[in-house]
C-alpha atoms as a PDB file:
ATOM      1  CA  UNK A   1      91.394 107.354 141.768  1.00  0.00           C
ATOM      2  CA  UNK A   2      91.323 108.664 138.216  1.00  0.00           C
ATOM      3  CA  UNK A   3      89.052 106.285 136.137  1.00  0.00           C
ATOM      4  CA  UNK A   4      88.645 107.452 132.319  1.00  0.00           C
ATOM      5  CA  UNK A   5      85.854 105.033 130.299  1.00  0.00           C
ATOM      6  CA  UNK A   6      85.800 105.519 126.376  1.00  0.00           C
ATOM      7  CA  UNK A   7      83.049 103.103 124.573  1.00  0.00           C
ATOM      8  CA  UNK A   8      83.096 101.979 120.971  1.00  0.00           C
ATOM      9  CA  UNK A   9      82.482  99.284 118.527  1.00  0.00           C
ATOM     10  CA  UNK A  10      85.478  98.103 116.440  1.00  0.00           C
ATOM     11  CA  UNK A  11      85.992  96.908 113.492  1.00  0.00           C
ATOM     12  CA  UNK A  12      87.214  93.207 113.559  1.00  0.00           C
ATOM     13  CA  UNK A  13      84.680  91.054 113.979  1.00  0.00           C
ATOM     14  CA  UNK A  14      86.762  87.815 114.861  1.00  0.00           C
ATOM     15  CA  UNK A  15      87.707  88.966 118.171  1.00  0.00           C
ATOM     16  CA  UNK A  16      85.675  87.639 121.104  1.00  0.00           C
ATOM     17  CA  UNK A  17      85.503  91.275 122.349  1.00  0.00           C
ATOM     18  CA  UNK A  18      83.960  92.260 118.924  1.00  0.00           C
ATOM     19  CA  UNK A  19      81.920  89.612 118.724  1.00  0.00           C
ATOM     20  CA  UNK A  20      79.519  91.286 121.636  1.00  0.00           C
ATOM     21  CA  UNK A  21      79.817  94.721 120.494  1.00  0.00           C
ATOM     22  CA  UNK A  22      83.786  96.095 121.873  1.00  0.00           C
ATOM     23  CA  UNK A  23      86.879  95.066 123.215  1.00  0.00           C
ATOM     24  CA  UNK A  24      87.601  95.678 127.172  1.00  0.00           C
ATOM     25  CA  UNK A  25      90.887  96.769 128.017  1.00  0.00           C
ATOM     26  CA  UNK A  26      91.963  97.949 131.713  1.00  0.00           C
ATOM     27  CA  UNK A  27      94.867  99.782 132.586  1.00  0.00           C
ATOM     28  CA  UNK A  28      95.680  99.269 136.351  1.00  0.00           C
ATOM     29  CA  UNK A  29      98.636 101.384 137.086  1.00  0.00           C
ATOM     30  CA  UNK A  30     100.093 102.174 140.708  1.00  0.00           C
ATOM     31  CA  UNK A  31     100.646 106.041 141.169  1.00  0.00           C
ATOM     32  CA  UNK A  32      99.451 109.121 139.527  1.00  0.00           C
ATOM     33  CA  UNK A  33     100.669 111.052 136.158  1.00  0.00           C
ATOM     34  CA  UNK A  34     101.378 114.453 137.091  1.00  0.00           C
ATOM     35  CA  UNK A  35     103.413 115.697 134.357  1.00  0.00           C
ATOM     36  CA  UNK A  36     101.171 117.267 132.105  1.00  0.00           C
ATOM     37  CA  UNK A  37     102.715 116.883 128.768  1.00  0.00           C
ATOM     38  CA  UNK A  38     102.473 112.996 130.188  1.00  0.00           C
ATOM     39  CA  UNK A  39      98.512 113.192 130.829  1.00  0.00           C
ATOM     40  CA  UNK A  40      98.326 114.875 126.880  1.00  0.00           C
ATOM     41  CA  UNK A  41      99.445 111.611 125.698  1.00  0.00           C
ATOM     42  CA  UNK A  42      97.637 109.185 127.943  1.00  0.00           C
ATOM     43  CA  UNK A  43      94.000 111.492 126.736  1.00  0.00           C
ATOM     44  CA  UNK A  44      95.149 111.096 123.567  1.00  0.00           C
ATOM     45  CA  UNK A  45      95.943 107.591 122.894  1.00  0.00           C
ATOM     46  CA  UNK A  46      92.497 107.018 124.987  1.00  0.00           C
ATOM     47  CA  UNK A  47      90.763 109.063 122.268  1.00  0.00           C
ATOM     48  CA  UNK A  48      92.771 106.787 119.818  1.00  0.00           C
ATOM     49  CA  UNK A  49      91.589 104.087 121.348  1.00  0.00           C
ATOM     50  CA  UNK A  50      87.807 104.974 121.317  1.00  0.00           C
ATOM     51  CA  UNK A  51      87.625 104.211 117.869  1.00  0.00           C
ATOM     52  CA  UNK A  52      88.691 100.210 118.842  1.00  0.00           C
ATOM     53  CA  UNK A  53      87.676  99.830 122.214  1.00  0.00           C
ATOM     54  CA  UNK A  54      86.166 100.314 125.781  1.00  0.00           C
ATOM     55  CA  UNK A  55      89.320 101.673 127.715  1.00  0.00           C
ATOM     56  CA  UNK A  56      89.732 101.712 131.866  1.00  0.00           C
ATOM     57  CA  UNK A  57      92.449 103.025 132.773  1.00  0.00           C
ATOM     58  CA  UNK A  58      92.815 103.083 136.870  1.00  0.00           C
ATOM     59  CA  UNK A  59      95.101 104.927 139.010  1.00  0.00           C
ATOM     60  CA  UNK A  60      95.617 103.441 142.654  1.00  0.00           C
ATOM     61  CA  UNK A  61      97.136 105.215 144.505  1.00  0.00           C
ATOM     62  CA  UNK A  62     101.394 104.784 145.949  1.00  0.00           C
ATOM     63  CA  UNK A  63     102.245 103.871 149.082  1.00  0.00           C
ATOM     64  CA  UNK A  64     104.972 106.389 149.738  1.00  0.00           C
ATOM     65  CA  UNK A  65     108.434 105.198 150.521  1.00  0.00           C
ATOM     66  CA  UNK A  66     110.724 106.368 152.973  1.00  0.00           C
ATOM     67  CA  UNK A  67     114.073 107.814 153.146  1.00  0.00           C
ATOM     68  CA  UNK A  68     115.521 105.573 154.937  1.00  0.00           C
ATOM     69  CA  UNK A  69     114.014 102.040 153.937  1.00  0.00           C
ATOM     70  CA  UNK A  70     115.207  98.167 154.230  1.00  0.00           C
ATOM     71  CA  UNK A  71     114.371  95.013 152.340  1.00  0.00           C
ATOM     72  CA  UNK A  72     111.045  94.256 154.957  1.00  0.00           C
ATOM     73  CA  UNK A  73     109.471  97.691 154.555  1.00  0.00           C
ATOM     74  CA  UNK A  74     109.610  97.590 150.676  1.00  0.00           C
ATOM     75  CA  UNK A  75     108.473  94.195 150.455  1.00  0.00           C
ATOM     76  CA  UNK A  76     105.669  95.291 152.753  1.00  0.00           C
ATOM     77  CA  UNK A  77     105.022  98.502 150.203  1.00  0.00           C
ATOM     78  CA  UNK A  78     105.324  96.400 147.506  1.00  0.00           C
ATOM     79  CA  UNK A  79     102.125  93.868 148.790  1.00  0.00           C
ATOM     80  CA  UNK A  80     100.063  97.060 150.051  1.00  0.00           C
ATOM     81  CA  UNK A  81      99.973  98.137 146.158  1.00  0.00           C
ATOM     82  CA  UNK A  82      99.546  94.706 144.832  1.00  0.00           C
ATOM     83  CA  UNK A  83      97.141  93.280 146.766  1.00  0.00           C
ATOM     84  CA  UNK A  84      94.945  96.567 145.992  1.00  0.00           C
ATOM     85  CA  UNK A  85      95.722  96.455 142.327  1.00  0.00           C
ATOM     86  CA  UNK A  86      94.067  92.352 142.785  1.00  0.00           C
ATOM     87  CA  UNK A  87      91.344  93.956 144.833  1.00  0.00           C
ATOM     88  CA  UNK A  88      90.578  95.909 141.426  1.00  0.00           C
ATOM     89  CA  UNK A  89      90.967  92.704 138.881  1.00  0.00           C
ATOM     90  CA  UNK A  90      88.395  91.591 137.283  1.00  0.00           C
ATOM     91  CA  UNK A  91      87.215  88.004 137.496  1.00  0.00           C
ATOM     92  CA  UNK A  92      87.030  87.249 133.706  1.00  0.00           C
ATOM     93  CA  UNK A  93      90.151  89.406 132.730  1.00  0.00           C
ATOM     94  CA  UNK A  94      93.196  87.798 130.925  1.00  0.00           C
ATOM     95  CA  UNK A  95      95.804  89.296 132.899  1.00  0.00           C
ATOM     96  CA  UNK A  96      99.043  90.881 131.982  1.00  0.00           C
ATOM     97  CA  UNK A  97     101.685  91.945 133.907  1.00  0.00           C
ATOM     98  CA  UNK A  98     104.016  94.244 132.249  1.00  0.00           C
ATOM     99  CA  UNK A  99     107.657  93.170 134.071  1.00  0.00           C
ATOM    100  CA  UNK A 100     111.019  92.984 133.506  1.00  0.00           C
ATOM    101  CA  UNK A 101     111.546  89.572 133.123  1.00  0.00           C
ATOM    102  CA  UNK A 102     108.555  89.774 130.694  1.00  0.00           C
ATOM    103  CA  UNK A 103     108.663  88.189 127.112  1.00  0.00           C
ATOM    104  CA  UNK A 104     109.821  91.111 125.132  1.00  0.00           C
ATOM    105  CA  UNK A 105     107.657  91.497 121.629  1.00  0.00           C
ATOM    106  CA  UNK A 106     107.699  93.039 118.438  1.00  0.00           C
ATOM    107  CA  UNK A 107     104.808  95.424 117.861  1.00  0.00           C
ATOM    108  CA  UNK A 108     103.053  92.574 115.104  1.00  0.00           C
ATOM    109  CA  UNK A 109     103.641  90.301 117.694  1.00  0.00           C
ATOM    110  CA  UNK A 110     101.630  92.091 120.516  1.00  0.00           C
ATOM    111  CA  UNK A 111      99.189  93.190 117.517  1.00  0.00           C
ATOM    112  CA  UNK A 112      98.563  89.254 116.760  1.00  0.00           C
ATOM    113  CA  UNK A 113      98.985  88.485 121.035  1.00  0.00           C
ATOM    114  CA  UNK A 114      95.987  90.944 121.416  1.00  0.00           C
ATOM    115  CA  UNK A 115      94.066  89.198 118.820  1.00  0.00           C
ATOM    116  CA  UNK A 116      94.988  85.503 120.412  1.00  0.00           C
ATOM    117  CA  UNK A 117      93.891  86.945 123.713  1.00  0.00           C
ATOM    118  CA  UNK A 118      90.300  87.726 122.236  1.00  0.00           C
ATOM    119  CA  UNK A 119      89.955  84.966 120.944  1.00  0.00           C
ATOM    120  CA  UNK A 120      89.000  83.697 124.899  1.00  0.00           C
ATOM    121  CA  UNK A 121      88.257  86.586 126.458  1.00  0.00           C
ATOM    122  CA  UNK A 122      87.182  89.912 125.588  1.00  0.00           C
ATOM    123  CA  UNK A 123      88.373  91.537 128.725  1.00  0.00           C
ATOM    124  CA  UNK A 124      92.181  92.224 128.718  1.00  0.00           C
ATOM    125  CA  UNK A 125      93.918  93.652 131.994  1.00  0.00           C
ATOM    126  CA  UNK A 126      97.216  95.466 131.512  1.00  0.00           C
ATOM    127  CA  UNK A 127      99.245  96.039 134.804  1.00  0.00           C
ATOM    128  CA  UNK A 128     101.763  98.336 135.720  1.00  0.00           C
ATOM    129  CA  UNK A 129     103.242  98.269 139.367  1.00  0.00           C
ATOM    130  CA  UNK A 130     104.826 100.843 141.542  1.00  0.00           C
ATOM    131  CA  UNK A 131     108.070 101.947 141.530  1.00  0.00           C
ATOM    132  CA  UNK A 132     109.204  98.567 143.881  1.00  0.00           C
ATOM    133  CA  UNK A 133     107.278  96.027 141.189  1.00  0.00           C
ATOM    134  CA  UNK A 134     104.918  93.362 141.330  1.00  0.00           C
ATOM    135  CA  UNK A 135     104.847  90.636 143.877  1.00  0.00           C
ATOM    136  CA  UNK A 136     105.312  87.033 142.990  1.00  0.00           C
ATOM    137  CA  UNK A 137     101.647  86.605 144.073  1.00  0.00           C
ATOM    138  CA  UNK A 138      99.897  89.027 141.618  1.00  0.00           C
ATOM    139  CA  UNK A 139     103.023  87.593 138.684  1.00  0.00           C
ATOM    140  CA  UNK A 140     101.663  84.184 139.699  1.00  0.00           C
ATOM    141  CA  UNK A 141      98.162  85.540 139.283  1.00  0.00           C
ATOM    142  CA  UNK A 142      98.849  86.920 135.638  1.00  0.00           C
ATOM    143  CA  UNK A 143      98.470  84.928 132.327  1.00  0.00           C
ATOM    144  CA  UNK A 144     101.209  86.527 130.366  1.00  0.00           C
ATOM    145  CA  UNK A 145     104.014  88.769 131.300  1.00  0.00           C
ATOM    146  CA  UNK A 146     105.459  90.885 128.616  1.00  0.00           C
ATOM    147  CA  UNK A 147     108.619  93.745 128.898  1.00  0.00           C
ATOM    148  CA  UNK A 148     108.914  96.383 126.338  1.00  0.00           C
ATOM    149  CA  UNK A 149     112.387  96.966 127.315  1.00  0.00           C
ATOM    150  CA  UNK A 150     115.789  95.704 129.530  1.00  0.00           C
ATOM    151  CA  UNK A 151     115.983  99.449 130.348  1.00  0.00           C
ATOM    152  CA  UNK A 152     114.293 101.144 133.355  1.00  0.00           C
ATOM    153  CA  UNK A 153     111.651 104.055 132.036  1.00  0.00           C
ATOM    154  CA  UNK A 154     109.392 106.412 134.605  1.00  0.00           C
ATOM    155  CA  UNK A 155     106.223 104.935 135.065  1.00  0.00           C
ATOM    156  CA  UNK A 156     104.138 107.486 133.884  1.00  0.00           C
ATOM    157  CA  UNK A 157     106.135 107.223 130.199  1.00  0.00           C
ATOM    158  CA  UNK A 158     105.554 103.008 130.049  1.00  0.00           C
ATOM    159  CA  UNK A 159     101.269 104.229 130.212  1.00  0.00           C
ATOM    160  CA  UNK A 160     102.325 106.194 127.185  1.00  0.00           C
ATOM    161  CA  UNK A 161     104.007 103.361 125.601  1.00  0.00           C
ATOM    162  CA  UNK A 162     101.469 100.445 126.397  1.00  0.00           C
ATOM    163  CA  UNK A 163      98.669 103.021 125.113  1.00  0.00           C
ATOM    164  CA  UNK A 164     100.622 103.975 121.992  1.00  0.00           C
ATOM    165  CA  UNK A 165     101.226  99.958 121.128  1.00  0.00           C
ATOM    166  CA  UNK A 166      97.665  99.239 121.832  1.00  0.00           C
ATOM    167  CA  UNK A 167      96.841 101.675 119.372  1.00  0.00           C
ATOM    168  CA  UNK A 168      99.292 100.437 117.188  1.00  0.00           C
ATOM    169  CA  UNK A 169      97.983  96.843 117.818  1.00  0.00           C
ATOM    170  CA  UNK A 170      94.681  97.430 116.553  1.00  0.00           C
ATOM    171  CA  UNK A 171      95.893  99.518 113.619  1.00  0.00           C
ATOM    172  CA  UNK A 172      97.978  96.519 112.243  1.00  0.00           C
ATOM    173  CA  UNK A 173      95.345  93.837 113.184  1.00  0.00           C
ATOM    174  CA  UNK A 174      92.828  96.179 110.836  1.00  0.00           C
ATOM    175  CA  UNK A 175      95.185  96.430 108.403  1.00  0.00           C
ATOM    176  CA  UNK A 176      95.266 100.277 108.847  1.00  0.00           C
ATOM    177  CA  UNK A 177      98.270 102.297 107.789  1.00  0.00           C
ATOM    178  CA  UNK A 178     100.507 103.851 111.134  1.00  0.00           C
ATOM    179  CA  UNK A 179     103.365 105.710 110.894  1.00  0.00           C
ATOM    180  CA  UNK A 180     106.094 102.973 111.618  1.00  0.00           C
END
């Protein structure tokens, strides 16, 4: 398991995670990155990132699928992962589920979602499933569910783009310029 902490104080105060000192924001992902021009853009959005908040990101490892494979074995895949990535929720955590039949958002609206979800908790906890998904039970376990696209990406790329709009996020919320 990969775990990378970065700690910082930000810069708006409003936030419940400002309020005592920095944001908390966990990235529970299912699998590992091994593609390294993938890994140069997870480091770097973390570095990003420093600047705003405390980011965990955790890699749990896949439960590898087989060749030949029927509805039974990946729904019992599917739970193996899931119930590990609960195992590794926080109690306080507003959980998010990043799924398909998520809400889909603009980038000011997850910019002003983030800041709503401070507001009660200053522990956010992204998730990102295997290759099979996410079980109704951890989807029932999650406070939000969001979907940055109809379209199926790798997993490794959607860590890029939840890091890159959680950078972006805090940028807009600051009122910081971004390339857009």
């Amino acid at each position: 398991m990969l775990t990378i902490n970065v700690i910082c104080i930000g810069k708006v105060k409003e936030w419940a995670g400002k309020r005592n000192g920095f944001m908390k924001i966990t990235v529970i992902c299912v699998g590992k990155v091994k593609e390294k021009f993938f890994r140069d853009a997870i480091d770097e959005y973390s570095k990003r990132l420093s600047k705003y908040c405390k980011l965990n990101i955790l890699e749990l490892p896949d439960e590898k699928i087989p060749d030949k494979t029927n509805l039974n074995i990946e729904n019992e895949i599917k739970t193996k992962e899931c119930n590990n990535i609960i195992n590794h929720i926080k109690k306080d955590s507003y959980i998010v589920c990043l799924d398909l039949k998520g809400k889909e958002l603009s980038s000011e609206e997850f910019s002003k979602n983030i800041e709503n979800i401070s507001m009660q908790s200053s522990q956010i906890t992204f998730i990102i499933g295997g290759s099979l998904g996410l079980t109704e039970k951890l989807l029932g376990l999650s406070n939000q569910k969001i979907c940055f696209s109809k379209m199926t990406f790798p997993h490794q790329l959607i860590r890029v783009f939840l890091l890159e709009q959680i950078f972006r996020a805090f940028k807009i919320s600051n009122g910081e310029t971004y390339h857009r």
